[in-house]
N, C-alpha and C. Protein backbone atom coordinates (compact mmCIF):
# COMPACT_ATOMS: atom_id res chain seq x y z
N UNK A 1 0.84 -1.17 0.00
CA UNK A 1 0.00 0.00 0.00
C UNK A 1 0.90 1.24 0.00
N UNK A 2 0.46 2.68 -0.92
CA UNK A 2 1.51 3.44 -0.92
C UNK A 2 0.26 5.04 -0.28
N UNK A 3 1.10 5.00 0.55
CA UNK A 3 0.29 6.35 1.42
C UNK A 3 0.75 7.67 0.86
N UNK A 4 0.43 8.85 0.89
CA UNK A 4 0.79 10.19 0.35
C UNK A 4 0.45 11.17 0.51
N UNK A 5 1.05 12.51 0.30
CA UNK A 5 0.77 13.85 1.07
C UNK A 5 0.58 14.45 0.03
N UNK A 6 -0.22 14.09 -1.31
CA UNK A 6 -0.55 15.07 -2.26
C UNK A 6 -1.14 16.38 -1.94
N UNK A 7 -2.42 15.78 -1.13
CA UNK A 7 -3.31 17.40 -0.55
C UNK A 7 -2.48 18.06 0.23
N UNK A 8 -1.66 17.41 0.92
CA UNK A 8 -0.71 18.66 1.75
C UNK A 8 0.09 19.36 1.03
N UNK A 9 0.48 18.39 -0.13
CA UNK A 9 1.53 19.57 -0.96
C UNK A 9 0.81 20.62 -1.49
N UNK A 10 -0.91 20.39 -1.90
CA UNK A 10 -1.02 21.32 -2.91
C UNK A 10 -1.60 21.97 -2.19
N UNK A 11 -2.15 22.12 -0.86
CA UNK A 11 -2.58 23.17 0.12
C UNK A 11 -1.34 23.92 -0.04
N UNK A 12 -0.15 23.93 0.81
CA UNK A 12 1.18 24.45 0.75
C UNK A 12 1.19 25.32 -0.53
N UNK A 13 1.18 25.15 -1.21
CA UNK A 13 1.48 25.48 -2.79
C UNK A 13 0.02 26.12 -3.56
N UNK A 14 -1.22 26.17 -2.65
CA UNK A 14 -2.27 26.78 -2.97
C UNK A 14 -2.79 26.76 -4.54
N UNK A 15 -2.49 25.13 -4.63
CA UNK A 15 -2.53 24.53 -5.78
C UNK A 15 -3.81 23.57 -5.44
N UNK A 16 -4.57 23.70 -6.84
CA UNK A 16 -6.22 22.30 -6.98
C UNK A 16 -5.92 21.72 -7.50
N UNK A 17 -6.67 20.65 -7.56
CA UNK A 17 -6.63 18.95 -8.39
C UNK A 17 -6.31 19.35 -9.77
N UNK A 18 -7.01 20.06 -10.15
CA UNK A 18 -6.76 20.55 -11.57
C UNK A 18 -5.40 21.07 -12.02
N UNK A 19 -5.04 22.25 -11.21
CA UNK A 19 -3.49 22.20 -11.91
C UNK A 19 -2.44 21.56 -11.32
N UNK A 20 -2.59 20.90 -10.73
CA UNK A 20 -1.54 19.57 -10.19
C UNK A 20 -1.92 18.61 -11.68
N UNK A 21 -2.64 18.51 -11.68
CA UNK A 21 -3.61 17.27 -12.81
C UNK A 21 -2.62 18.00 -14.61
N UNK A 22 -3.07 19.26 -14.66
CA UNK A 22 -2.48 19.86 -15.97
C UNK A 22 -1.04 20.10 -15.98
N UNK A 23 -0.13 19.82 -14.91
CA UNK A 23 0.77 20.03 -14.74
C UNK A 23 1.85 18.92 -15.12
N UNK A 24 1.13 17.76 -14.33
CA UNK A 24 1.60 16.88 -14.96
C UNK A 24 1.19 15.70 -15.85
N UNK A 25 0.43 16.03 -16.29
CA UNK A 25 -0.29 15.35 -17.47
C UNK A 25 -1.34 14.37 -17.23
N UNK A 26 -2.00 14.70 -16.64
CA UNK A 26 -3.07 13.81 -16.10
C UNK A 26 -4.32 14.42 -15.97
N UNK A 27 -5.90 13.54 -15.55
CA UNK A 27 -6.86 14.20 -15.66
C UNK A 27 -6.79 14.37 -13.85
N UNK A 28 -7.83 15.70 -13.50
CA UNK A 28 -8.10 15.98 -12.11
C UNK A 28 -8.51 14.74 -11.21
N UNK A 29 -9.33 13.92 -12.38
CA UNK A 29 -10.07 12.27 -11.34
C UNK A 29 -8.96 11.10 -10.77
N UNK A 30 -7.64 11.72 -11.33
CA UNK A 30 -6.22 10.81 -11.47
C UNK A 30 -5.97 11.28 -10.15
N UNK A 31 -5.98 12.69 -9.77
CA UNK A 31 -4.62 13.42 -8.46
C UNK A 31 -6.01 12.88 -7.46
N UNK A 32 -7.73 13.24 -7.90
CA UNK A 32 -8.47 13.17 -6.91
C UNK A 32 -7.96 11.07 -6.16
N UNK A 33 -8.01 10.42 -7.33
CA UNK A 33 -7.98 9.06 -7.04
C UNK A 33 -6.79 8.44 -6.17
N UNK A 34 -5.55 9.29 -6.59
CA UNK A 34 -4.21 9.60 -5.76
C UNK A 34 -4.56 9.81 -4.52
N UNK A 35 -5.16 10.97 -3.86
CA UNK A 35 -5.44 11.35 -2.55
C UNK A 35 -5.85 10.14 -1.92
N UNK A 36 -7.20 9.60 -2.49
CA UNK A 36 -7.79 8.89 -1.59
C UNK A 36 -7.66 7.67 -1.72
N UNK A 37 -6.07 7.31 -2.16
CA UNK A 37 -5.29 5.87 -2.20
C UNK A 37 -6.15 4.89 -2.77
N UNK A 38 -6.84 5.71 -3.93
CA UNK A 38 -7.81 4.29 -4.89
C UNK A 38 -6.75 4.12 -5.46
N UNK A 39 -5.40 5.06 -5.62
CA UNK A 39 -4.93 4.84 -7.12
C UNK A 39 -3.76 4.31 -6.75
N UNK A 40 -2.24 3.78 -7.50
CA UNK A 40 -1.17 4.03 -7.14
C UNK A 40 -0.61 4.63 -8.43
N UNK A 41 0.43 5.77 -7.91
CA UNK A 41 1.00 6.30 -9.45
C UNK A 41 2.42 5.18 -9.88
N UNK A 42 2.35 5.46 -11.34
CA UNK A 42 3.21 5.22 -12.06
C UNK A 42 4.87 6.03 -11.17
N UNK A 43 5.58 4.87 -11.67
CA UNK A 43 7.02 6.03 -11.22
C UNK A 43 7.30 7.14 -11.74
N UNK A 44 6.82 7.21 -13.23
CA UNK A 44 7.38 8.32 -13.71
C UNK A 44 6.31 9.07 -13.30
N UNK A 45 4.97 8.82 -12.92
CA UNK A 45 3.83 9.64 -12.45
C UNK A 45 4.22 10.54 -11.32
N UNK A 46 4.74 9.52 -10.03
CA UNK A 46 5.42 9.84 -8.89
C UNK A 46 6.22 10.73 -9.10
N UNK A 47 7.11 10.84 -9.72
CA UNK A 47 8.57 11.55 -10.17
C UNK A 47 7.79 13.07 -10.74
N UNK A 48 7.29 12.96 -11.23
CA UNK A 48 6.73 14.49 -12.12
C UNK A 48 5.65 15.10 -10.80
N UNK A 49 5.13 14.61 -9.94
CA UNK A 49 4.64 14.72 -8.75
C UNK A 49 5.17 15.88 -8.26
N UNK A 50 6.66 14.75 -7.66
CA UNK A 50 7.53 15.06 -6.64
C UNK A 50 8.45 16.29 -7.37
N UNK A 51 8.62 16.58 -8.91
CA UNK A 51 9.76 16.91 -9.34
C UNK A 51 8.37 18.76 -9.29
N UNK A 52 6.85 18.74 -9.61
CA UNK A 52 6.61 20.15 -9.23
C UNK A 52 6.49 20.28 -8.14
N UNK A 53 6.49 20.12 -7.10
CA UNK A 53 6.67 20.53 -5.95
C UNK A 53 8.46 20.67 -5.40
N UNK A 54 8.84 20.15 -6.31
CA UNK A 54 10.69 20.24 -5.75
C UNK A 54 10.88 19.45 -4.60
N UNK A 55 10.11 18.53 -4.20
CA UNK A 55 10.95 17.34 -3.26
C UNK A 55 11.33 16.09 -3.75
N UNK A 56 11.80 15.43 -3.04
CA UNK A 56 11.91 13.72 -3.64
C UNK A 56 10.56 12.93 -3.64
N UNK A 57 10.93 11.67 -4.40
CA UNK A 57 9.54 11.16 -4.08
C UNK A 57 9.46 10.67 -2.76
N UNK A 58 10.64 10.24 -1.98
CA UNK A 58 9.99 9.69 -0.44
C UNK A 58 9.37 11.07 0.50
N UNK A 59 9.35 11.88 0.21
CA UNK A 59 8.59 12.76 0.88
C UNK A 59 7.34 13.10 0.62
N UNK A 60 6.67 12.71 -0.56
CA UNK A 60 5.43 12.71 -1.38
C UNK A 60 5.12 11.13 -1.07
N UNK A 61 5.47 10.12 -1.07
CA UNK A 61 4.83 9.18 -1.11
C UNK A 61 5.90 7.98 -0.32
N UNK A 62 4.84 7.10 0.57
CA UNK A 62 5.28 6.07 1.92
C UNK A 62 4.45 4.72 1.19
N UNK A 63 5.38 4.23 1.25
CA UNK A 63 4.95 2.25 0.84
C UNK A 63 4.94 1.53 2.33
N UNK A 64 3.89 1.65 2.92
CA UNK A 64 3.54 0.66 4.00
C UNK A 64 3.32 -0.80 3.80
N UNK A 65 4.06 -1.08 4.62
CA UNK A 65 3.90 -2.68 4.18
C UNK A 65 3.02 -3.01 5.20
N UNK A 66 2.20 -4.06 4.21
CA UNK A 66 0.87 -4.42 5.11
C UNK A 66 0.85 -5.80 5.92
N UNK A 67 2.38 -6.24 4.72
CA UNK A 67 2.15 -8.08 5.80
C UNK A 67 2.76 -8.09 7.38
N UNK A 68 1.98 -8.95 7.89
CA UNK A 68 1.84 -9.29 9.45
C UNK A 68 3.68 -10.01 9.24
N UNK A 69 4.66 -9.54 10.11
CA UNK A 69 5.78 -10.83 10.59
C UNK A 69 5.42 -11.43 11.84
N UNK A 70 6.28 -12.65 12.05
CA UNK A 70 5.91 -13.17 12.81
C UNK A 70 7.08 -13.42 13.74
């Protein structure tokens, strides 16, 4: 499962679904589906993410691992 701080970036950045979405080439139902972890992005999706906001991608996006150890 990959968790993420899209809405926080684009609050910060007083940026909407939409031009996050036109920015990096995607439709608004893509960044909305992102938020609410229906989606997972592509790497290069991730990367163009992370690359308008100017961070890395581990700061935009956390891969929780879901299996139980024992």
């Amino acid at each position: 499962m990959i968790e993420n701080r899209i809405k926080e970036f684009r609050a910060k950045n007083d940026m909407k679904q939409e031009d996050l979405a036109q920015l990096v080439g995607v439709r608004r139902e893509t960044i909305g589906n992102l938020e609410k972890g229906r989606y997972n992005p592509s790497l290069v999706l991730a990367w163009n993410i992370a690359k308008v906001f100017g961070v890395t991608i581990e700061e935009i996006f956390t891969v929780i691992d879901d299996c139980i150890s024992s």
